[in-house]
C-alpha atoms as a PDB file:
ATOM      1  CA  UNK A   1      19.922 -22.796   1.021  1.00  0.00           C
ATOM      2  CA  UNK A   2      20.480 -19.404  -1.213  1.00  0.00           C
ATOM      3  CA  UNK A   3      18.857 -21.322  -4.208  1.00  0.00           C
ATOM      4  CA  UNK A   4      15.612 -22.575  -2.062  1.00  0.00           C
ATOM      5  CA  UNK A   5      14.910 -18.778  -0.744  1.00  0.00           C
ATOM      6  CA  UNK A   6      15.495 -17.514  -4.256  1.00  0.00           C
ATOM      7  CA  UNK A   7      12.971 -20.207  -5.541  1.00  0.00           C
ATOM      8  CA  UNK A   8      10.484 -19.192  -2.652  1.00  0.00           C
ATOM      9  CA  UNK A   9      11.467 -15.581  -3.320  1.00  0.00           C
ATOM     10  CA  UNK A  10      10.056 -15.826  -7.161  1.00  0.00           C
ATOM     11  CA  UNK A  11       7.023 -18.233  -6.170  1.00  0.00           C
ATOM     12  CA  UNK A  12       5.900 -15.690  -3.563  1.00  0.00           C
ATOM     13  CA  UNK A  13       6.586 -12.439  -6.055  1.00  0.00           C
ATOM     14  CA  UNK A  14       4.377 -14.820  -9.104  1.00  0.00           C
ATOM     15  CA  UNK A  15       1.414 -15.543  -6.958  1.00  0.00           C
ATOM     16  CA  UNK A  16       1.105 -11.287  -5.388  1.00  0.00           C
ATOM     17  CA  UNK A  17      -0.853  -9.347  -7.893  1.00  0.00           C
ATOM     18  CA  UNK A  18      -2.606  -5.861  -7.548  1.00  0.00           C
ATOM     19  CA  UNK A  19      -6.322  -5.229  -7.788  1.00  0.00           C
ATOM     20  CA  UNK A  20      -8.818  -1.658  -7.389  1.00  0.00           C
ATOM     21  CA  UNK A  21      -9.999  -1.159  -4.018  1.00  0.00           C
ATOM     22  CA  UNK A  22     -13.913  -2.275  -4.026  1.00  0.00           C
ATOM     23  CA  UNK A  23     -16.007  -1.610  -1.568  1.00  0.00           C
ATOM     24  CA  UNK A  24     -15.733  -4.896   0.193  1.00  0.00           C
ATOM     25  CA  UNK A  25     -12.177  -3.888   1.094  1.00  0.00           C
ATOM     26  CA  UNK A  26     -13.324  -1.495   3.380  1.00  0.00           C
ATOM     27  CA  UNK A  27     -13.247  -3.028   6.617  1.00  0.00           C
ATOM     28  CA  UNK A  28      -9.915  -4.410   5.841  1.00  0.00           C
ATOM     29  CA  UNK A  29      -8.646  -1.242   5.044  1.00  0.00           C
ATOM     30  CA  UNK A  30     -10.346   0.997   7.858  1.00  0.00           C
ATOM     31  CA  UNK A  31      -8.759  -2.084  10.493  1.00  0.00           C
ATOM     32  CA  UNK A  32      -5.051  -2.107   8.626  1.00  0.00           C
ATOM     33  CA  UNK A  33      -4.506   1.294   8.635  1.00  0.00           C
ATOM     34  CA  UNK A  34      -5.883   1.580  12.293  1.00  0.00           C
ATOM     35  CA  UNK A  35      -3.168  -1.137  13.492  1.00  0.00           C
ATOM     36  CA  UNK A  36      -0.317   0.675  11.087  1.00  0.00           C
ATOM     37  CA  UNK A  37      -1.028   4.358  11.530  1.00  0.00           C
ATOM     38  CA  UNK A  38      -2.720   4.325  15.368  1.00  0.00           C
ATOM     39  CA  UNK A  39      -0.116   5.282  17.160  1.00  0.00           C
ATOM     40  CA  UNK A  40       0.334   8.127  14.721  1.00  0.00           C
ATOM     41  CA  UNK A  41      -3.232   9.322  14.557  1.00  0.00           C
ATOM     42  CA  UNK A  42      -5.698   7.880  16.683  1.00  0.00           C
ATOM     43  CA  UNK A  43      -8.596   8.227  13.589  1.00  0.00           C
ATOM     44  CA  UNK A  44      -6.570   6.797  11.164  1.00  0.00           C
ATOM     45  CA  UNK A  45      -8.691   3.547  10.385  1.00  0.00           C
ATOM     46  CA  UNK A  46     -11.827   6.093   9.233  1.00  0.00           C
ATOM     47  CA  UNK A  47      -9.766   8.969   7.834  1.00  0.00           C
ATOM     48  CA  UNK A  48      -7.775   6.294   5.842  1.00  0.00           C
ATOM     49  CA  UNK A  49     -11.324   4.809   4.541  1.00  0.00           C
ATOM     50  CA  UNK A  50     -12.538   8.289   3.892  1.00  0.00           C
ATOM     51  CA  UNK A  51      -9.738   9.227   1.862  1.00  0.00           C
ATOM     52  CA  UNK A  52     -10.027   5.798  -0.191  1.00  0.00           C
ATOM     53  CA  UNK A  53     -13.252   7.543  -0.825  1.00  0.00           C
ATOM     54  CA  UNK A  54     -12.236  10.575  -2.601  1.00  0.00           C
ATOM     55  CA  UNK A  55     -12.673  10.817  -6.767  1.00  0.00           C
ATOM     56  CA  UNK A  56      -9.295  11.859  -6.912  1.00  0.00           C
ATOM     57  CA  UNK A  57      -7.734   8.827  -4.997  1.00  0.00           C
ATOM     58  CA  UNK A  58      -6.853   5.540  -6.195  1.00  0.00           C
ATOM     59  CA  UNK A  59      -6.513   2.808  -4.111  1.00  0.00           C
ATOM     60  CA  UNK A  60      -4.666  -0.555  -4.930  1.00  0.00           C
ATOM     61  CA  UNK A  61      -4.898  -3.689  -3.138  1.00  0.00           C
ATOM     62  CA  UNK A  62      -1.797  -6.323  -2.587  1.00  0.00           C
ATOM     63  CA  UNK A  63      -3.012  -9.262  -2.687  1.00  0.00           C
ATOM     64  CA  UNK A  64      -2.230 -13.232  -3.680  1.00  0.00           C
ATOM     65  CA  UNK A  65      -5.282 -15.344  -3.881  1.00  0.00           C
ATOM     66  CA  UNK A  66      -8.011 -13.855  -2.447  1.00  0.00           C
ATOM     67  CA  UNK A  67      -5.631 -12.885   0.995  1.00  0.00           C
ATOM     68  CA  UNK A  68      -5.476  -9.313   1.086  1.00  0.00           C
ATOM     69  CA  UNK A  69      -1.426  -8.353   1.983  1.00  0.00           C
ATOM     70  CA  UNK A  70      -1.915  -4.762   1.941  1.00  0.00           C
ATOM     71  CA  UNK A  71      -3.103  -1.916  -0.003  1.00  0.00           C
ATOM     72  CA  UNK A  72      -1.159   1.842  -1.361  1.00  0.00           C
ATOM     73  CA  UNK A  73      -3.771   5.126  -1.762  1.00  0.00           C
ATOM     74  CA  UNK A  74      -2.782   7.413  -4.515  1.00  0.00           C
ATOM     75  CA  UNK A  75      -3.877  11.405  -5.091  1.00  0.00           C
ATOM     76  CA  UNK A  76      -3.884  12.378  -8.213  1.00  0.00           C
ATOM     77  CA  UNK A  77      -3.743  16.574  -8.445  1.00  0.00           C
ATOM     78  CA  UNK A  78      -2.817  18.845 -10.728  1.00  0.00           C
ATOM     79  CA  UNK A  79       0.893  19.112  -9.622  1.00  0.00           C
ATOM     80  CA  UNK A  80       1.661  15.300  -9.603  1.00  0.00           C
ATOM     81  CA  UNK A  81       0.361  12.524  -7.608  1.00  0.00           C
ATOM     82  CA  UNK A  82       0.925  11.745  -3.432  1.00  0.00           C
ATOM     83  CA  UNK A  83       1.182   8.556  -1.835  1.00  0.00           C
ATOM     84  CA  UNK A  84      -1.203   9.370   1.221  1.00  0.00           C
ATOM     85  CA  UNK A  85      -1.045   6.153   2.606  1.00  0.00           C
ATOM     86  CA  UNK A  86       0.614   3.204   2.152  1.00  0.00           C
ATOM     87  CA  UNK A  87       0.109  -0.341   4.812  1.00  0.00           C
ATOM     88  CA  UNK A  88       1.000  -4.309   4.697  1.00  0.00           C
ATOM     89  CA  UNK A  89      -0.343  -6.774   7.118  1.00  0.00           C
ATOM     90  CA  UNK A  90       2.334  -7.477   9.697  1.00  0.00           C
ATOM     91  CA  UNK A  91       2.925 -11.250   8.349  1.00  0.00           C
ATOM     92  CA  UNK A  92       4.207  -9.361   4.927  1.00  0.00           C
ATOM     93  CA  UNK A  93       6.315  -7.140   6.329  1.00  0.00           C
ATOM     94  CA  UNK A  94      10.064  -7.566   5.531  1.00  0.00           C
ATOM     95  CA  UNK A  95       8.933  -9.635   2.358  1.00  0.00           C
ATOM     96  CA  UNK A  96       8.675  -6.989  -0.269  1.00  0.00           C
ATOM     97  CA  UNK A  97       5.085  -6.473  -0.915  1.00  0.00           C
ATOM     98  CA  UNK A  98       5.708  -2.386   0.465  1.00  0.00           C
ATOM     99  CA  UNK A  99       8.288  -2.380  -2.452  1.00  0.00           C
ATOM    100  CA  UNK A 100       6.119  -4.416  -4.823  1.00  0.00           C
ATOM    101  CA  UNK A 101       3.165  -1.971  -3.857  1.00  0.00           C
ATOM    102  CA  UNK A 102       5.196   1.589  -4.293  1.00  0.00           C
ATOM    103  CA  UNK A 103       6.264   0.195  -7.654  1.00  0.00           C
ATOM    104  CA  UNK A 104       2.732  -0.186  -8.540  1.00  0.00           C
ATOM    105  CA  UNK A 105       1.600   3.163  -7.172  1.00  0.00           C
ATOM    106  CA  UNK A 106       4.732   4.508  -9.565  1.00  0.00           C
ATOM    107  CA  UNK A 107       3.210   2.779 -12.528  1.00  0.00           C
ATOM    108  CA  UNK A 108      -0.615   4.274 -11.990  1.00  0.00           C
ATOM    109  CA  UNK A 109       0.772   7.220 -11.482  1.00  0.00           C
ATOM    110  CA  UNK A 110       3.475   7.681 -14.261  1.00  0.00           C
ATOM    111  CA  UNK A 111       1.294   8.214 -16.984  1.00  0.00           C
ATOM    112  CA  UNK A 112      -0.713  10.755 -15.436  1.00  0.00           C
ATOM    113  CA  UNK A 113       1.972  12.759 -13.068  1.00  0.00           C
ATOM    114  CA  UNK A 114       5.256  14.075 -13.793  1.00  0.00           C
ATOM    115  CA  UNK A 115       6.218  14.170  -9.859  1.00  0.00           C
ATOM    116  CA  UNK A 116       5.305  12.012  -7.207  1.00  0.00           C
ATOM    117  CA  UNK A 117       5.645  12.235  -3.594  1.00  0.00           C
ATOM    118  CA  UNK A 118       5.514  10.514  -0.256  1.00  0.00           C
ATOM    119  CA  UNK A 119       4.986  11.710   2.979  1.00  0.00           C
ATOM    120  CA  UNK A 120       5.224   9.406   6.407  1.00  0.00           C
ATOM    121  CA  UNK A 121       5.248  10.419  10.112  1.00  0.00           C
ATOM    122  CA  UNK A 122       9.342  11.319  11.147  1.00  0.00           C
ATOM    123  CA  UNK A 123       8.551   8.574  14.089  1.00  0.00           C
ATOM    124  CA  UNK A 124       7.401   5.813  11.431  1.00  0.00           C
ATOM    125  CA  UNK A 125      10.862   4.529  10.239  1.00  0.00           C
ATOM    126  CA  UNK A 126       9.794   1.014   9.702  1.00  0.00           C
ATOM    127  CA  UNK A 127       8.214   2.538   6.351  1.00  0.00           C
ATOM    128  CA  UNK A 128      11.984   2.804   4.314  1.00  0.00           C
ATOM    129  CA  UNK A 129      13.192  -0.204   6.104  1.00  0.00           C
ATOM    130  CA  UNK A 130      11.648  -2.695   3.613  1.00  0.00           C
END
């Protein structure tokens, strides 16, 4: 059994692959981050979107095929870089993708910031349980 979940474990990780946010990720991301952040912030599906907006934001996408999994917003500033938001699609959870996507975020970032930093809501634990 170990040996067929570590086979599934490195089929899944070869076919999820990172892409830019375009602009037909918006609804996507405006509808993930409402179910993920909502009962945090009632706006966040918009005010996510908006921020994706922003010249100093990078967004990255999760994704395997053309399924989108889940997607990691990056600000860039002059004193480092801040993961401002950071969502997978509730079939994902559990399965590494958050990991997989925070690693990514680390690698845009590194050559550009010396510091990085993440903020989440106290009440959202689920985000370090991955």
């Amino acid at each position: 059994m170990r040996r067929y979940a570590e086979g599934v474990g490195a089929v899944l990780e070869r076919e999820l692959s990172f892409r830019p946010k375009t602009a037909d990720d918006d609804a996507f991301i405006a509808r993930l981050s409402a179910q993920a952040f909502g009962d945090f912030d009632p706006t966040a599906g918009p005010r996510t979107l908006a921020l994706t907006r922003r010249e100093s934001v990078l967004t990255r996408l999760a994704v395997r095929g053309d399924e989108r999994l889940g997607f990691v917003t990056l600000e860039l500033t002059d004193s480092g870089a801040w993961v401002q938001a950071i969502a997978v699609i509730p079939s994902e959870r559990g399965r590494g993708v958050g990991s997989r996507l925070m690693a990514e975020a680390i690698r845009v970032a590194r050559p550009r910031a010396r510091r990085i930093r993440l903020t989440t809501a106290q009440a959202n634990v689920e985000a370090f349980t991955e």
